[in-house]
C-alpha atoms as a PDB file:
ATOM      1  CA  UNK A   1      -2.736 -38.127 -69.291  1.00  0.00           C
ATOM      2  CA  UNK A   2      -1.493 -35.053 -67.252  1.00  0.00           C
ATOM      3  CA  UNK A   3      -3.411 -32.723 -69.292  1.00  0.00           C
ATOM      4  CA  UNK A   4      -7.032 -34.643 -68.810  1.00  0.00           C
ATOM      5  CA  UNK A   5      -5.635 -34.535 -64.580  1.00  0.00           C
ATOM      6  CA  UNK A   6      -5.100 -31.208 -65.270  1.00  0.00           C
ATOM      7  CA  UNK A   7      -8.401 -30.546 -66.820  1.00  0.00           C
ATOM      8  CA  UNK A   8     -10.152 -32.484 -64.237  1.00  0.00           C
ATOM      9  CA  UNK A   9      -9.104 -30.015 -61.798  1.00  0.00           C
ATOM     10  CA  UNK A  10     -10.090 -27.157 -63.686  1.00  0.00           C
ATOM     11  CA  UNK A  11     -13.486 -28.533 -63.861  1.00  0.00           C
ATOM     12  CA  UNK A  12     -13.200 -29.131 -60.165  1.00  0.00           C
ATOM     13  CA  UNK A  13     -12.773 -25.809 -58.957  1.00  0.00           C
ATOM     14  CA  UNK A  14     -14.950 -23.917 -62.265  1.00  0.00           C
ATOM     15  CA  UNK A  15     -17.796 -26.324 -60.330  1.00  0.00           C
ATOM     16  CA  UNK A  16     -17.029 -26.309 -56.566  1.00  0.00           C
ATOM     17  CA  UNK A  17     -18.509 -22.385 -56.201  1.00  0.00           C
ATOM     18  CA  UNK A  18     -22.130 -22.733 -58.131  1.00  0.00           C
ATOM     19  CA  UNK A  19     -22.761 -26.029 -56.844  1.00  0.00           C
ATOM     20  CA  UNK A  20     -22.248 -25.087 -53.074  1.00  0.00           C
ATOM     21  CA  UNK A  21     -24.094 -22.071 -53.284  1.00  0.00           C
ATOM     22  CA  UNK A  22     -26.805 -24.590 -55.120  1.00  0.00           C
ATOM     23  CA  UNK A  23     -26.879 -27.189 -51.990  1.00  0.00           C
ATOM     24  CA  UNK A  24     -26.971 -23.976 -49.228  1.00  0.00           C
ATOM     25  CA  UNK A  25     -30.048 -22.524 -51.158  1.00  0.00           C
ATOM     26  CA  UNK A  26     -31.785 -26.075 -50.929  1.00  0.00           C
ATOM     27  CA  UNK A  27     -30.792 -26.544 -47.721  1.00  0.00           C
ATOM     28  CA  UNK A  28     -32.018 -22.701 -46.703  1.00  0.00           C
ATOM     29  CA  UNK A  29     -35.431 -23.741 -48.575  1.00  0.00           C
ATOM     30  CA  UNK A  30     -35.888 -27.008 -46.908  1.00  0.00           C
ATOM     31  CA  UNK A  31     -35.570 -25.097 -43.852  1.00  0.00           C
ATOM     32  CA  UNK A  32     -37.590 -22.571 -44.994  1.00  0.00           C
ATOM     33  CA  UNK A  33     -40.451 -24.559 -45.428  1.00  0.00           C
ATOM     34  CA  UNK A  34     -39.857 -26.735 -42.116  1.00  0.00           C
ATOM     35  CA  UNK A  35     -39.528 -23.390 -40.414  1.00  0.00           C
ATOM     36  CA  UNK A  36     -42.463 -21.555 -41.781  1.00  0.00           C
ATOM     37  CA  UNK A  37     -40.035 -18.706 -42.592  1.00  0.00           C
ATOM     38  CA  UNK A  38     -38.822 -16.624 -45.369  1.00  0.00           C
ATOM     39  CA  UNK A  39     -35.029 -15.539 -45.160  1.00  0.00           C
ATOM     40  CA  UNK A  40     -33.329 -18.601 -44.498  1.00  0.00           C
ATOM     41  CA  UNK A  41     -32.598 -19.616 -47.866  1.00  0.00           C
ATOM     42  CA  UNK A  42     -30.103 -16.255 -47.795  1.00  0.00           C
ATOM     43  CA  UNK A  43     -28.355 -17.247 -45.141  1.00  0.00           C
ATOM     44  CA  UNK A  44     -28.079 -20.804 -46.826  1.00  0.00           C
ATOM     45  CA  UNK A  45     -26.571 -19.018 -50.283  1.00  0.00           C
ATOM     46  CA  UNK A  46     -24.378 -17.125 -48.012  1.00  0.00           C
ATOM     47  CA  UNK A  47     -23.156 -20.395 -46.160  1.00  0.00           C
ATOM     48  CA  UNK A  48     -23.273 -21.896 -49.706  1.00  0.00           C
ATOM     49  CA  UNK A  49     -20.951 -19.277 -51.284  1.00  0.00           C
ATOM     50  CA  UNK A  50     -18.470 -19.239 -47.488  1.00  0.00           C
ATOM     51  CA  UNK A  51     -18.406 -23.234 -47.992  1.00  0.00           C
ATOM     52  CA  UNK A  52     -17.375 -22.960 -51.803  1.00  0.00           C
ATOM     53  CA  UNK A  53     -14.467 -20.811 -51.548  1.00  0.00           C
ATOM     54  CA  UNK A  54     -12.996 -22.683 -49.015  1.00  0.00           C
ATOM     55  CA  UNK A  55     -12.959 -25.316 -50.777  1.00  0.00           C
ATOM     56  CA  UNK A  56     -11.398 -23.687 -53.907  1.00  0.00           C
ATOM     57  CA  UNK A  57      -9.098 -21.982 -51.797  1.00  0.00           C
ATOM     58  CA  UNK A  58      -8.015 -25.348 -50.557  1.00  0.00           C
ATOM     59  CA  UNK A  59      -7.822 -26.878 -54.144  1.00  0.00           C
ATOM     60  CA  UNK A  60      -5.565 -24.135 -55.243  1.00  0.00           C
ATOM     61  CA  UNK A  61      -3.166 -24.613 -52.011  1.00  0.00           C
ATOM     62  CA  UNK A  62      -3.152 -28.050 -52.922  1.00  0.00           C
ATOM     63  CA  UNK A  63      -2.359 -27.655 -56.508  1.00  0.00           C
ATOM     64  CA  UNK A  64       0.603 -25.051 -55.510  1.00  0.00           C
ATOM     65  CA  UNK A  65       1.789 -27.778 -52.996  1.00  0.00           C
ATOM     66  CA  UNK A  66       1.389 -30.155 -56.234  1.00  0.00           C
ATOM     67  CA  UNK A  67       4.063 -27.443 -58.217  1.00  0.00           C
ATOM     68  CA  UNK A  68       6.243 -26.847 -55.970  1.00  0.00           C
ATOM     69  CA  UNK A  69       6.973 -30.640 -54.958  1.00  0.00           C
ATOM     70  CA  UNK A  70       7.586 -31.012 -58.848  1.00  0.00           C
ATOM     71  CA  UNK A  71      10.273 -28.272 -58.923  1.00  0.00           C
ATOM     72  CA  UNK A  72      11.828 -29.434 -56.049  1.00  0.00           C
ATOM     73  CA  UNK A  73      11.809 -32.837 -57.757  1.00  0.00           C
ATOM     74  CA  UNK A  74      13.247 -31.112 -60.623  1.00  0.00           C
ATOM     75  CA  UNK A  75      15.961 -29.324 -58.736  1.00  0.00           C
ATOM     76  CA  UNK A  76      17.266 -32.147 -56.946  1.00  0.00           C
ATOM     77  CA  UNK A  77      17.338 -34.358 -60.107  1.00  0.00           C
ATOM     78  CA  UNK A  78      19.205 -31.466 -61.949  1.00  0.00           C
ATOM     79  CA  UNK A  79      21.734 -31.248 -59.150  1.00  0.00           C
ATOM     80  CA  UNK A  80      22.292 -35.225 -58.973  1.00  0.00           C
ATOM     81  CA  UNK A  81      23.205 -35.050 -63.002  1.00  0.00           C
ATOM     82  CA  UNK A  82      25.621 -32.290 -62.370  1.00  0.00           C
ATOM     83  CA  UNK A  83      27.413 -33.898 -59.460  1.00  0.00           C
ATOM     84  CA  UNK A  84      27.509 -37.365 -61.356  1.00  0.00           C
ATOM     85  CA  UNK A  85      29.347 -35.491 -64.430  1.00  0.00           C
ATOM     86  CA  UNK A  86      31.449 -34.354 -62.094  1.00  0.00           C
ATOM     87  CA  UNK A  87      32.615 -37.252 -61.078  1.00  0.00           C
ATOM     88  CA  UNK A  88      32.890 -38.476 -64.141  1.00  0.00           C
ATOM     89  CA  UNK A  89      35.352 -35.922 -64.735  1.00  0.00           C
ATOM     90  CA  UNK A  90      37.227 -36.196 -62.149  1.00  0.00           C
ATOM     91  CA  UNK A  91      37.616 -40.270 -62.594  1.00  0.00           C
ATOM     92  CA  UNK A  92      38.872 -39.565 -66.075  1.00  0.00           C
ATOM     93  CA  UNK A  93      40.793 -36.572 -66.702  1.00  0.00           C
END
């Protein structure tokens, strides 16, 4: 199961970049054409591209939040096993 969540975010982010730039170019054409103009479809692939990697930037700060709660997790359930031998030890010499 972790791997397909893991995939699924891969897929996510490989994604996020081509189809932003794909909505700002239709939305820059729409205009376009509402407009009776000819360059702002750029701007809306420039938008498009802005708007896509913020939003894998943000994927990948959540995914290091995701890691680093896990090692913490990991730390602090290391530590608890340590101090509970300990006490085993010291109830039974």
């Amino acid at each position: 199961m972790r791997t397909a969540v893991k995939a699924d975010r891969m897929v996510e982010m490989a994604l996020t970049l081509p189809a932003a730039v794909f909505v700002g170019w239709l939305i820059g054409l729409g205009l376009d054409r509402w407009l009776h103009q000819h360059w702002i479809y750029m701007a809306g692939i420039f938008v498009g591209i802005g708007a896509g990697f913020m939003q894998i930037f943000r994927l990948m700060r959540e995914l290091e939040g995701e890691i680093d709660r896990k090692k913490r997790k990991g730390d602090a359930g290391q530590g608890q096993a340590e101090a509970g031998n300990d006490r085993i030890d010291e109830e039974h010499p």
